[in-house]
Protein backbone atom coordinates (compact mmCIF):
# COMPACT_ATOMS: atom_id res chain seq x y z
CA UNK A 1 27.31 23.01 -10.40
CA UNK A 2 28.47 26.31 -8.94
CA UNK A 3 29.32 26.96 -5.32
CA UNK A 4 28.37 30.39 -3.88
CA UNK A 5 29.25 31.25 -0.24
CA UNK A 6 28.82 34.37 1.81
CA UNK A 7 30.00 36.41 4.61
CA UNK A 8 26.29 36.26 6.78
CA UNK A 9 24.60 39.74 6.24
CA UNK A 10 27.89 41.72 6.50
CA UNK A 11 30.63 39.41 4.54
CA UNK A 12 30.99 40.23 0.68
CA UNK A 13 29.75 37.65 -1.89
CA UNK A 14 32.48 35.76 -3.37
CA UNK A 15 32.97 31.90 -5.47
CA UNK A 16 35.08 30.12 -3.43
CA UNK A 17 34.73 26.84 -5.37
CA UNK A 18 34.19 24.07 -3.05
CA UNK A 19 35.81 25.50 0.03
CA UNK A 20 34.11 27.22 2.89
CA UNK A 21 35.51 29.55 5.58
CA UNK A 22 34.81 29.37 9.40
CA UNK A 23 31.40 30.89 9.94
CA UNK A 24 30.50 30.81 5.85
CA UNK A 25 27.23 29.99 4.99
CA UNK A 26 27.05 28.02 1.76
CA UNK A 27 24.83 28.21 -0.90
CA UNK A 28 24.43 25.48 -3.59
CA UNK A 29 22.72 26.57 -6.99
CA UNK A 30 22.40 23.75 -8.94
CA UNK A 31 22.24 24.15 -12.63
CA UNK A 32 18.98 23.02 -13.74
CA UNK A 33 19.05 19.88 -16.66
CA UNK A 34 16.81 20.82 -19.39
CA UNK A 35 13.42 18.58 -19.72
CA UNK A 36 14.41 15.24 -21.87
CA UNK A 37 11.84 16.67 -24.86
CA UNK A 38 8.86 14.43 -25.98
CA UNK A 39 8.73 13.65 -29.36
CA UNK A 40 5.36 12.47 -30.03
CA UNK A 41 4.09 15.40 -28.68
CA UNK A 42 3.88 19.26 -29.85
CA UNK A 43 2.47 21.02 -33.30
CA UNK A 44 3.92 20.40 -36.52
CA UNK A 45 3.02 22.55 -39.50
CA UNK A 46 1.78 21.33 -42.67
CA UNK A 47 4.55 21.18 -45.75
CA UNK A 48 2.99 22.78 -48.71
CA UNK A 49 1.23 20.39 -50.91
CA UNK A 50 0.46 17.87 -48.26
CA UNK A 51 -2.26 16.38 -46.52
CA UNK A 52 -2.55 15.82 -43.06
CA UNK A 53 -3.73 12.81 -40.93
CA UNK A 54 -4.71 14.71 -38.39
CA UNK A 55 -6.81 17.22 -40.33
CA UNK A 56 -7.70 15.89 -43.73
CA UNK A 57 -10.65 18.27 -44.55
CA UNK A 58 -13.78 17.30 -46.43
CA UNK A 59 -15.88 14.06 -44.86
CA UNK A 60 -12.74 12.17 -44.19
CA UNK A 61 -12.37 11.19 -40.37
CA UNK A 62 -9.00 12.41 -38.68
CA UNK A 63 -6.61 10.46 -37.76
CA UNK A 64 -6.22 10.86 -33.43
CA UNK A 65 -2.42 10.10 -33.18
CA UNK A 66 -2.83 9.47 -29.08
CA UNK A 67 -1.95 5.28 -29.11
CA UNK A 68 -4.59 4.40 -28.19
CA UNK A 69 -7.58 4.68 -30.51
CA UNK A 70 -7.40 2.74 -33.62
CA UNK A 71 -6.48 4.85 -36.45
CA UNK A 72 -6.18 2.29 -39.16
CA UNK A 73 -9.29 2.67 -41.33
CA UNK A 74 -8.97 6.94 -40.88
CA UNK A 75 -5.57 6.05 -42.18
CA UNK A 76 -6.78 3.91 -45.11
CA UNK A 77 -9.19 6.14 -46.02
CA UNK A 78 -6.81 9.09 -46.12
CA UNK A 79 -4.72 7.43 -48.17
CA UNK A 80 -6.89 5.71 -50.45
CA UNK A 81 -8.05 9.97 -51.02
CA UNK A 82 -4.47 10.67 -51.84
CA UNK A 83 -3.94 7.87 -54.96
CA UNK A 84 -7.62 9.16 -56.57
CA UNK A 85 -6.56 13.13 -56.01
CA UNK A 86 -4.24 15.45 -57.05
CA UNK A 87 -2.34 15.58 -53.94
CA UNK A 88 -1.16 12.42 -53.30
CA UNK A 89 0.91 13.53 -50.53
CA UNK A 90 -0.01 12.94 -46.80
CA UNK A 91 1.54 14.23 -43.61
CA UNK A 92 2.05 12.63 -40.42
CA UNK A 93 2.48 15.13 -37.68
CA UNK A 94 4.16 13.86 -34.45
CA UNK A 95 2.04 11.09 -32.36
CA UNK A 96 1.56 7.72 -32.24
CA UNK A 97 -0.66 6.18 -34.55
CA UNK A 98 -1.74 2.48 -33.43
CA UNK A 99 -3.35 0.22 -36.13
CA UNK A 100 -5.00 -2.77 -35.85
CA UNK A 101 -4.81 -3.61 -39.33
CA UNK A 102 -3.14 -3.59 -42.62
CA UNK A 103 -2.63 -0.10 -44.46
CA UNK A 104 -2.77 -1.25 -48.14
CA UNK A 105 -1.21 1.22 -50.95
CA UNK A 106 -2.60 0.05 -54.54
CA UNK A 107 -1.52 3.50 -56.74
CA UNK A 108 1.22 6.25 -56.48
CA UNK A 109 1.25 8.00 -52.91
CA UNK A 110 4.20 9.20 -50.70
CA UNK A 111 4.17 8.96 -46.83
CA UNK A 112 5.60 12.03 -44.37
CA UNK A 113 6.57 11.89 -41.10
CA UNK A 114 7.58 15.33 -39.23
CA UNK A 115 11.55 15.77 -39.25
CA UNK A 116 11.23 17.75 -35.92
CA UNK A 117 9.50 15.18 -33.88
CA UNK A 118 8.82 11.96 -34.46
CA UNK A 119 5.38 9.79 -36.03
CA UNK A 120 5.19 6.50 -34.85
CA UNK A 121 2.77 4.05 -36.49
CA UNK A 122 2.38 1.18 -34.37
CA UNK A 123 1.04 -2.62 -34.57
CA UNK A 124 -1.46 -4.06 -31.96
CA UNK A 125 0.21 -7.55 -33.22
CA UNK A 126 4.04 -6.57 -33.59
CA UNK A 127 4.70 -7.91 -37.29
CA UNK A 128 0.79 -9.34 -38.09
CA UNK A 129 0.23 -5.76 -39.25
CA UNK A 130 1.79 -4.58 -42.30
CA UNK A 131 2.26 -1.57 -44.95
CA UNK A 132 2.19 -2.99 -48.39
CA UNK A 133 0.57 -2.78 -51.66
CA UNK A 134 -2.73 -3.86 -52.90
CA UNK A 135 -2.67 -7.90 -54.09
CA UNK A 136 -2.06 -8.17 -58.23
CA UNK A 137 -2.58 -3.94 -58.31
CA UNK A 138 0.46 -2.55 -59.93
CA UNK A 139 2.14 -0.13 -57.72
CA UNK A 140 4.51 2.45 -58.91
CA UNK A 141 6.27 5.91 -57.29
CA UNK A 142 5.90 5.12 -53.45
CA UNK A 143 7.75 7.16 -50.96
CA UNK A 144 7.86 5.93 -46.94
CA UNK A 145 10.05 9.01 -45.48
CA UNK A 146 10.66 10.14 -41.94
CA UNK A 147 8.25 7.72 -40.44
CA UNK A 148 9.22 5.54 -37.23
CA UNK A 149 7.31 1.64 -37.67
CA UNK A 150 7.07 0.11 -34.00
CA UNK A 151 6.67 -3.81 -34.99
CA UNK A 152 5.20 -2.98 -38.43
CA UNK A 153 6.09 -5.38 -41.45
CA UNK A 154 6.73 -2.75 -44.78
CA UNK A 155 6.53 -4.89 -47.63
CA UNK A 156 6.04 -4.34 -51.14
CA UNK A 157 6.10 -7.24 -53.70
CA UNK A 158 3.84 -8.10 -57.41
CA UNK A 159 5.57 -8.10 -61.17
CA UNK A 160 4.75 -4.66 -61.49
CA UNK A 161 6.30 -2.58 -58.54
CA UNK A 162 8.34 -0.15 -59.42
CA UNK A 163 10.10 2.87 -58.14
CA UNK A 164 9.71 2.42 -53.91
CA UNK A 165 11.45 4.65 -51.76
CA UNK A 166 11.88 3.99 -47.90
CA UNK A 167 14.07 6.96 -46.71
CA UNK A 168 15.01 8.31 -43.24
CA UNK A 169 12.84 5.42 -41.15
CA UNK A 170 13.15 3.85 -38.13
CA UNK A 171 12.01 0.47 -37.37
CA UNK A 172 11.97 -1.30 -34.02
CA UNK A 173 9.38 -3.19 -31.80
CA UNK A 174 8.55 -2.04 -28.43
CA UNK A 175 6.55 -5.72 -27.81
CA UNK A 176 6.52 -9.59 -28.59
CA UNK A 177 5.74 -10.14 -32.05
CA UNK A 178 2.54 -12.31 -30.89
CA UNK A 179 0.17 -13.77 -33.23
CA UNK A 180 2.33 -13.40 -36.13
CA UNK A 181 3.01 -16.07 -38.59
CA UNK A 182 6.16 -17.46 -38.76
CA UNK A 183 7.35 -16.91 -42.42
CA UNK A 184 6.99 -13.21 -41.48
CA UNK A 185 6.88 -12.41 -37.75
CA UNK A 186 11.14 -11.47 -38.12
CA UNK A 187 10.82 -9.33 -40.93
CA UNK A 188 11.20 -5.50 -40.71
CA UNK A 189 11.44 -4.65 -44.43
CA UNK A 190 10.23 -6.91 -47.32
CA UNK A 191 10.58 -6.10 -51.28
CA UNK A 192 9.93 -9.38 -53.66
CA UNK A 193 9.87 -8.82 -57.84
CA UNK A 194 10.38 -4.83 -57.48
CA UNK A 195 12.33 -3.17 -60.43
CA UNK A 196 14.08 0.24 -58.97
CA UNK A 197 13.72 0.64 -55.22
CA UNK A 198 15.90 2.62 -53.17
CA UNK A 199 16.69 2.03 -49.13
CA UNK A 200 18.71 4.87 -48.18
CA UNK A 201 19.40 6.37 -44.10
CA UNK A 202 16.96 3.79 -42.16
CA UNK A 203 17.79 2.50 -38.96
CA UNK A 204 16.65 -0.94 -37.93
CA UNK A 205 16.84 -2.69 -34.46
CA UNK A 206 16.01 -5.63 -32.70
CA UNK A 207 15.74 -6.48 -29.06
CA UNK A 208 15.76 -10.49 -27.46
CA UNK A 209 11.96 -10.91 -28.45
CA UNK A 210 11.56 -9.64 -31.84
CA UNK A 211 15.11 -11.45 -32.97
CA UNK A 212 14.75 -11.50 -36.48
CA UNK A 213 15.89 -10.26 -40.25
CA UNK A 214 16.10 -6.74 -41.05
CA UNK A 215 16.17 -6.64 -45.10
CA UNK A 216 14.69 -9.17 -47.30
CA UNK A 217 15.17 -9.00 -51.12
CA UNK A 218 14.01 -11.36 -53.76
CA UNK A 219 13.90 -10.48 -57.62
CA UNK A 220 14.15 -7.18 -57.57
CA UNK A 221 16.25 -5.08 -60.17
CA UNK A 222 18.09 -2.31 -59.30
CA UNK A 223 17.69 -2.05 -55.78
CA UNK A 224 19.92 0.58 -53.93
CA UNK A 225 20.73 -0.06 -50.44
CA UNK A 226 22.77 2.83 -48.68
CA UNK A 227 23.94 4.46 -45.69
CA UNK A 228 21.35 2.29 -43.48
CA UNK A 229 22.53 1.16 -39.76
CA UNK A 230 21.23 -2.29 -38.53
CA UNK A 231 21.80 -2.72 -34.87
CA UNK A 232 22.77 -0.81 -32.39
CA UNK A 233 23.32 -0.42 -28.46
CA UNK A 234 21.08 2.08 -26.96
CA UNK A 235 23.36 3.19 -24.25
CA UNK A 236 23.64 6.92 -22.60
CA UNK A 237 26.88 7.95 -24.51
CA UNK A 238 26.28 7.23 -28.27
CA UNK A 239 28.26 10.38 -29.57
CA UNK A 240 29.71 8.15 -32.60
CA UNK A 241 26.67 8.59 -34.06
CA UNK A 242 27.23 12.08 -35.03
CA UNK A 243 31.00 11.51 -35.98
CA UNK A 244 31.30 14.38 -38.44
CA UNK A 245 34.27 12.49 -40.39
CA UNK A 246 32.43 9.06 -40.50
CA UNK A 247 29.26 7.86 -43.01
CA UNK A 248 27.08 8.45 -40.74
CA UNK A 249 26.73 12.09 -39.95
CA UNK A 250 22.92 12.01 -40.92
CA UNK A 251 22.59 10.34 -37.75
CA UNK A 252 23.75 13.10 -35.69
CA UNK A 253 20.01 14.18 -35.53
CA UNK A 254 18.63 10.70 -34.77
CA UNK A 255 20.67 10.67 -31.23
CA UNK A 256 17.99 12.24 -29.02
CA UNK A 257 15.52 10.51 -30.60
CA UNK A 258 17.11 7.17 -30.03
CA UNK A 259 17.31 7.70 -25.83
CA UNK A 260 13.64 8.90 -26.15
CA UNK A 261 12.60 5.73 -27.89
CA UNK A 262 14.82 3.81 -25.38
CA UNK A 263 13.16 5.57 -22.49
CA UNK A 264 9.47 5.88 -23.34
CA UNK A 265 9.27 2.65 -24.87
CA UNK A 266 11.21 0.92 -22.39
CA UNK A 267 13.23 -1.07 -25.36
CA UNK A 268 16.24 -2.64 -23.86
CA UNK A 269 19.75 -1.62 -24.28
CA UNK A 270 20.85 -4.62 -26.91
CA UNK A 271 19.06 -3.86 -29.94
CA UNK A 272 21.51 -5.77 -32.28
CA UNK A 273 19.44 -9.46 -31.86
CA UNK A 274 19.37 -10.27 -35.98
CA UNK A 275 19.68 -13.43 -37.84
CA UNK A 276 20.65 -11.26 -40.59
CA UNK A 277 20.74 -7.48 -41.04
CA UNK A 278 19.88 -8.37 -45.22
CA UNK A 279 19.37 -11.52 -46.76
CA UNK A 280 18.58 -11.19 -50.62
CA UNK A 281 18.07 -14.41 -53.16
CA UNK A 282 17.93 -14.05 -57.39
CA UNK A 283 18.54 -10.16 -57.27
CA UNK A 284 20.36 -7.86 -59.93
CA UNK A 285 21.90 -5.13 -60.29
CA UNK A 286 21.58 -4.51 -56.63
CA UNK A 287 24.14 -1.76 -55.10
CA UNK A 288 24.59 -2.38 -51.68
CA UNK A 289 27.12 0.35 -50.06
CA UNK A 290 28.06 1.99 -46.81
CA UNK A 291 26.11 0.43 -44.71
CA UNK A 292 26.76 -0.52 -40.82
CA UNK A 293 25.61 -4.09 -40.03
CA UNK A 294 26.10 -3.93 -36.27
CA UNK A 295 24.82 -7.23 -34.90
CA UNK A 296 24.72 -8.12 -31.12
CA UNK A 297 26.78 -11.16 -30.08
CA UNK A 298 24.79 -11.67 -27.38
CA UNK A 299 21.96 -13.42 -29.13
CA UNK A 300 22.49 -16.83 -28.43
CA UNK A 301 20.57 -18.42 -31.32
CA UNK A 302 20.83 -19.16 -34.86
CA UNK A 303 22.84 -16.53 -36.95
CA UNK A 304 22.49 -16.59 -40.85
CA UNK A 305 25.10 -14.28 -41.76
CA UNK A 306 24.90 -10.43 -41.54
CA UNK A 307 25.06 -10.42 -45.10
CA UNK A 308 23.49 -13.10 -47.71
CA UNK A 309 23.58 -13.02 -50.81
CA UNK A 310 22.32 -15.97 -53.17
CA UNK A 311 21.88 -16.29 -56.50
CA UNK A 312 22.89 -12.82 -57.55
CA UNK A 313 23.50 -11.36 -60.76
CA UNK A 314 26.12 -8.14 -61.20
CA UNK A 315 26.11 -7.21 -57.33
CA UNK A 316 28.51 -4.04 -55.82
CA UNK A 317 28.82 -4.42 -52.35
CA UNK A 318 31.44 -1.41 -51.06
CA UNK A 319 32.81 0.08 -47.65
CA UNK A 320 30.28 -1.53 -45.76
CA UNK A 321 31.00 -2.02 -42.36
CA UNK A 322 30.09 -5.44 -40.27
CA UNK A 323 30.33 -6.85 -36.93
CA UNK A 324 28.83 -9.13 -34.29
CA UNK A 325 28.52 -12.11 -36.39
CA UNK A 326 30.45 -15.06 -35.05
CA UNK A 327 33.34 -16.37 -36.95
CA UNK A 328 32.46 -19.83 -37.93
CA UNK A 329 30.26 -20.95 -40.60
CA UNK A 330 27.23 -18.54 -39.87
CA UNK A 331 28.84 -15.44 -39.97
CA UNK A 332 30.47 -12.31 -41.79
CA UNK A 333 29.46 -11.56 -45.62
CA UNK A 334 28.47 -14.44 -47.55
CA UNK A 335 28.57 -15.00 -51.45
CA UNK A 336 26.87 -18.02 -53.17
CA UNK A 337 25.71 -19.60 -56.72
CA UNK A 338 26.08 -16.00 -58.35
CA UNK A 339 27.80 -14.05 -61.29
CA UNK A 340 29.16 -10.15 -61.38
CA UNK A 341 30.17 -9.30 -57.66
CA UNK A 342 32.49 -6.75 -56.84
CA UNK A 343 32.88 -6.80 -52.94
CA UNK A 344 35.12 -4.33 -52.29
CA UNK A 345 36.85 -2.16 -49.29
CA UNK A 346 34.46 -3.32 -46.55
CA UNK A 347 35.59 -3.69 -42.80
CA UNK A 348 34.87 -7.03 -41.57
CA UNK A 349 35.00 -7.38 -37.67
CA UNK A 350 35.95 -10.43 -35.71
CA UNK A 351 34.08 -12.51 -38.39
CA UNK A 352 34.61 -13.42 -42.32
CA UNK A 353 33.90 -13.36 -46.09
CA UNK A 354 32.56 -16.69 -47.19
CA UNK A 355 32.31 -17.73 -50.78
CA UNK A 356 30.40 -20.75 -51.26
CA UNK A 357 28.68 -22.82 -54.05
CA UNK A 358 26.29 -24.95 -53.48
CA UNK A 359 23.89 -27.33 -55.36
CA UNK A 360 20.57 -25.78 -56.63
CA UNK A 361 18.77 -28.30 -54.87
CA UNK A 362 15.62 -26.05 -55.83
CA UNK A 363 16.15 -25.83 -59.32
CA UNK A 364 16.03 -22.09 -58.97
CA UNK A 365 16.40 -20.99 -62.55
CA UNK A 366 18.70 -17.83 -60.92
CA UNK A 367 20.75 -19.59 -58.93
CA UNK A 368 23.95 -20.33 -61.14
CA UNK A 369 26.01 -23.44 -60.83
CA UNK A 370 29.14 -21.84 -59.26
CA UNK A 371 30.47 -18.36 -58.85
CA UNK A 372 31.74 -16.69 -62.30
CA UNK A 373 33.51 -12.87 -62.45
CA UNK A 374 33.89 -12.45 -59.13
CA UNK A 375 36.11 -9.48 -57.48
CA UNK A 376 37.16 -9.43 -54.04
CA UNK A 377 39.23 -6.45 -52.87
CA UNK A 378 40.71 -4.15 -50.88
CA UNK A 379 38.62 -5.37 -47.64
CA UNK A 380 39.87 -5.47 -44.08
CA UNK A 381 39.14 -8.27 -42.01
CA UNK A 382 40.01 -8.00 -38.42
CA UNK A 383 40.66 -11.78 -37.08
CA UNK A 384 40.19 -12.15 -33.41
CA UNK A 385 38.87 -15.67 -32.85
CA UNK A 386 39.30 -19.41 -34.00
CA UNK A 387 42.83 -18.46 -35.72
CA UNK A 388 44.21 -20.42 -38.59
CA UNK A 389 40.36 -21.11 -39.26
CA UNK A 390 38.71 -21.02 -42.66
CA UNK A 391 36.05 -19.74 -41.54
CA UNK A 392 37.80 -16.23 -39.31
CA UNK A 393 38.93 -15.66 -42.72
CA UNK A 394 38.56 -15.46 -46.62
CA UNK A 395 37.04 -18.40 -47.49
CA UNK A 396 35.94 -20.26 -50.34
CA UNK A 397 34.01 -23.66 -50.47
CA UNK A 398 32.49 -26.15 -52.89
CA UNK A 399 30.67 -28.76 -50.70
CA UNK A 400 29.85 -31.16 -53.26
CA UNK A 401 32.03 -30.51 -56.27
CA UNK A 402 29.59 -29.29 -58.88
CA UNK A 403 30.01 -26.01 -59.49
CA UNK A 404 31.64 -24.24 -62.37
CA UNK A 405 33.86 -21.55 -60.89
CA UNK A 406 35.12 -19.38 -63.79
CA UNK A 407 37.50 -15.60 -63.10
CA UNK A 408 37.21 -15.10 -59.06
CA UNK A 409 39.65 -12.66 -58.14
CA UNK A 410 41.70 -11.65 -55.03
CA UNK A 411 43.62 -8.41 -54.54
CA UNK A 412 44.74 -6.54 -52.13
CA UNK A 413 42.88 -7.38 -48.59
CA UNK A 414 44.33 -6.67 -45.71
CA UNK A 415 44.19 -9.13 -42.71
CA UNK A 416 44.70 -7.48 -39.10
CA UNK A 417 45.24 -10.43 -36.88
CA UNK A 418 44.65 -9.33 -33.33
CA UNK A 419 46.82 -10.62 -30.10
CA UNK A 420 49.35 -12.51 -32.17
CA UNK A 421 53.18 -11.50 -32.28
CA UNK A 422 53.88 -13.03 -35.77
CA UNK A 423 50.51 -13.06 -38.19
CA UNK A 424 52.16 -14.88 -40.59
CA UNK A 425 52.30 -18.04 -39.41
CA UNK A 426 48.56 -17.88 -39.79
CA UNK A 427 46.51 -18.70 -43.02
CA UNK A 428 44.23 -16.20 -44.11
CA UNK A 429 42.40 -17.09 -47.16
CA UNK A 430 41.22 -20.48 -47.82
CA UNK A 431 40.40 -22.36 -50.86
CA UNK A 432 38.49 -25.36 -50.66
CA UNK A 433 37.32 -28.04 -52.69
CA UNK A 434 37.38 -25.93 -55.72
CA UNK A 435 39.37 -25.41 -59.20
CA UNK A 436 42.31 -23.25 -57.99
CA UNK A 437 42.92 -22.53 -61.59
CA UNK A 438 39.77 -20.24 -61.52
CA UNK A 439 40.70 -18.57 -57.73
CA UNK A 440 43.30 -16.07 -58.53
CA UNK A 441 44.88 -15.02 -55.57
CA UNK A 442 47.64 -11.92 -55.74
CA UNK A 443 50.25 -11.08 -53.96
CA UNK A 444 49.20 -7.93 -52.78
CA UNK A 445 47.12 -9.66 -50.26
CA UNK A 446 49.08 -8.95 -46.90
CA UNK A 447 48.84 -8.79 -43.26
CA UNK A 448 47.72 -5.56 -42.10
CA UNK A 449 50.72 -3.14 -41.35
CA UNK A 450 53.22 -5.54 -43.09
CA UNK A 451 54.43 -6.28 -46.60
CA UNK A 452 54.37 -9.93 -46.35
CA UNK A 453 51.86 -11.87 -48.58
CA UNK A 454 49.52 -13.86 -46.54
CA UNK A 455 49.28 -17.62 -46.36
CA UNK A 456 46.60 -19.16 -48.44
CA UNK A 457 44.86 -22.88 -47.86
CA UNK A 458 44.04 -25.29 -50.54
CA UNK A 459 41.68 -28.67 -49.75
CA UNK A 460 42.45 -30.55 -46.59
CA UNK A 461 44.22 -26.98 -45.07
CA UNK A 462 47.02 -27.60 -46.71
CA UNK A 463 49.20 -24.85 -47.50
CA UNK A 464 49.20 -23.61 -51.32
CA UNK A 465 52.73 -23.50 -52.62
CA UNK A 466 54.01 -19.56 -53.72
CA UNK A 467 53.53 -20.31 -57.18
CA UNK A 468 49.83 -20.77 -56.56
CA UNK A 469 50.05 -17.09 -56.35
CA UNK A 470 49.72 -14.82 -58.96
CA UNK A 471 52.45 -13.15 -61.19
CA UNK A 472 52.80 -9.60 -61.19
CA UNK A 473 49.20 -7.73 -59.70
CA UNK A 474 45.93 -7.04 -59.96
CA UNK A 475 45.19 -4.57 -62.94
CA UNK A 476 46.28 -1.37 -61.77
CA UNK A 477 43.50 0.96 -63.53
CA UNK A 478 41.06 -1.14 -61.63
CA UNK A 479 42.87 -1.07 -58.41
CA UNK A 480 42.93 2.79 -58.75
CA UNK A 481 39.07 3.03 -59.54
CA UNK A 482 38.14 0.71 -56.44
CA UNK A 483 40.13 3.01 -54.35
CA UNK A 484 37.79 5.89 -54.87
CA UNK A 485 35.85 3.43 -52.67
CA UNK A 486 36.34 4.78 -48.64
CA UNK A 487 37.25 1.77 -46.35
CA UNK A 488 35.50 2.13 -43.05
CA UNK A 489 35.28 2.09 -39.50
CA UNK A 490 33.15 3.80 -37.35
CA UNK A 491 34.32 2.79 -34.47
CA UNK A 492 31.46 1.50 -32.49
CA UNK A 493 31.30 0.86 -28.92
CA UNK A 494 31.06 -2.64 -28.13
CA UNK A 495 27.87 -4.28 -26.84
């Protein structure tokens, strides 16, 4: 704001700041905020080799875009057009395009939005209405790209998916789920028996009433997961979003786009309510890395870990950063019945790493009788709450005694233990019920900012003895290769 005053008709003009003379007259000119833009609303043009919704040519009805006319067979039909042509691209200029409906994909087709403003494809019945493939049709070289899904289930799943790409979305829900059935209604993102799949730079939230899972995996091969955020809190000042040092400079763009969601949709302010940002079972070769699993812990309910992973085969799970999951038994990163896991330089917030093995009360043919070649390094865990706890921790348990633990590995994880004048008379890693002979812990494990070696917990809590440690130290070519590996933090405002 500036602050002009004058003399009357004979004084000179002058700024005088906020201070007025005797007999001054003075003129406010207020600076003028810019219009908040609207996203859904303007002209996008068409990206060579595309087709549009909105102007598909030949006898194929247009798509409208406006909310509020149901676009879902112009939408099916559209892209049904694409898999039989040549151009099996299709465009989605900015709008809002509400379905009523499935939108079924049964051959190779890749789906646009506009990177300027924003296409929103929105269910009637928040998670009844989904994007998937075609039932026992064999679906290869799908692309979802730049698209925003408002309560929309995207899932793809069959023995012969291959090659799906979900890049750049957003996925939220601006209502109650409703009529949706329970096995799916708190789903966002589904992929079952799919062999190469990539999820790279999608954000996903949740409010109170669509409290849910983010991620769901199940027998896919070769599934890369990266640079996706999962919860967040929509508040005005969200400038670490475009923290030009962090992982998550492609969000710099997303900012404006997140306070007009926020505003025109009315979403609330907490969009961190998740049982689980992923929760995979029987996957392999899965990379899962940099990744911001931002949970509220304001949700009040049942929590199922941010991360889950069960049954896995040859896993990498690196400098992913996680948060708002409680530290007790339901919380932090979770490891169980697996073989071939490196988890390595992640930042674990007020919660814990929990390995765990379990009986395959299922007789899941994947889920392996203990844990075997397992590698947990470099991570930071930040301890907060319920000290000297197994669970605010690293943690390992064996419930019932059956499983076959064979090369688990611990190495250089650094525990920050927060409000405490001496952290070591805390125990940080905890060994339970299981063969310590297979748990090697090293003594490069420390408290953060010191050289001593932390305190480690066999069965009962009782305190291991040094020599349970490790001679000498982890294998130093492996330690340097891991490095290479960023640890991060982000620094996220709290909720």
């Amino acid at each position: 704001m500036e602050n002009v005053s004058a003399r009357g008709a004979f004084g000179k003009h002058h700024i005088k700041g906020t201070s007025v003379h005797k007999g001054e007259r003075k003129i406010i000119i207020k600076k003028q905020s810019a219009p908040r833009q609207n996203y859904l609303t303007g002209i996008d043009s068409l990206p060579a080799g595309m087709t549009s919704v909105k102007q598909p040519g030949g006898s194929l009805r247009a798509a409208v875009g406006d909310g509020v006319t149901d676009d879902t067979s112009a939408i099916q039909a559209i892209v049904n057009h694409a898999m039989s042509s040549n151009i099996t691209k299709v465009f989605f200029p900015r709008g809002e395009y509400l379905v009523n409906g499935n939108i079924a994909i049964a051959d190779s087709v890749e789906l646009y939005g506009t990177e300027s403003g924003m296409a929103v494809i929105k269910a009637s019945d928040a998670y009844a209405i989904k994007i998937h493939n075609a039932v026992r049709v064999p679906v290869t070289n799908v692309v979802l790209r730049n698209l925003y899904f408002d309560g929309i289930l995207v899932e793809f799943k069959g023995q012969s998916i291959n090659n799906i790409t979900i890049e750049g979305c957003m996925f939220f829900s601006s209502q109650s789920p409703g009529n949706a059935s329970n096995a799916e209604k708190n789903k966002q993102l589904k992929m079952v028996d799919l062999r190469q799949g990539r999820v790279l730079r999608n954000v996903f939230m949740r409010d109170s009433h669509a409290y849910g899972v983010a991620l769901s995996f199940t027998r896919t091969v070769d599934v890369m997961l990266y640079n996706n955020l999962c919860g967040l809190k929509l508040s005005q000042d969200m400038h670490w979003l475009s923290n030009p040092v962090g992982l998550l400079v492609f969000f710099s763009r997303q900012k404006n786009k997140l306070e007009f969601l926020k505003t025109h949709y009315h979403l609330q302010d907490d969009q961190g309510y998740f049982e689980s940002c992923l929760y995979e079972e029987c996957d392999s070769r899965m990379q899962i890395g940099k990744n911001v699993f931002n949970g509220s812990p304001n949700t009040g309910r049942k929590r199922d870990h941010a991360i889950y992973l069960k049954g896995f085969n040859h896993m990498s799970v690196s400098s992913n950063y996680v948060r708002g999951w409680p530290a007790n038994g339901t919380g932090g990163i979770k490891a169980r019945n697996g073989q071939g896991l490196f988890l390595v330089r992640n930042y674990v917030d007020g919660t814990g790493i929990l390995l765990y093995s379990h009986e395959n009360n299922n007789n899941k043919s994947c889920i392996y009788v203990g844990l075997k070649n397992v590698v947990v390094y470099g991570n930071h865990l930040r301890m907060q709450t319920n000290l000297n706890h197994s669970t605010s921790g690293l943690r390992y348990h064996e419930p019932h005694r059956v499983g076959r633990d064979e090369n688990i590995k611990y190495s250089g994880n650094e525990f920050e233990i927060i409000g405490v004048s001496n952290p070591t008379y805390y125990t940080c890693i905890w060994l339970t019920n299981g063969d310590t002979s297979q748990h090697h812990v090293y003594r490069d494990n420390i408290y953060f900012g010191r050289s001593d070696t932390v305190k480690i917990a066999g069965r009962g809590g009782q305190v291991l003895d040094p020599a349970a440690y490790q001679q000498g130290d982890f294998d130093q070519r492996i330690k340097d290769r891991l490095n290479r590996y960023p640890l991060y933090n982000p620094n996220i405002p709290l909720y």
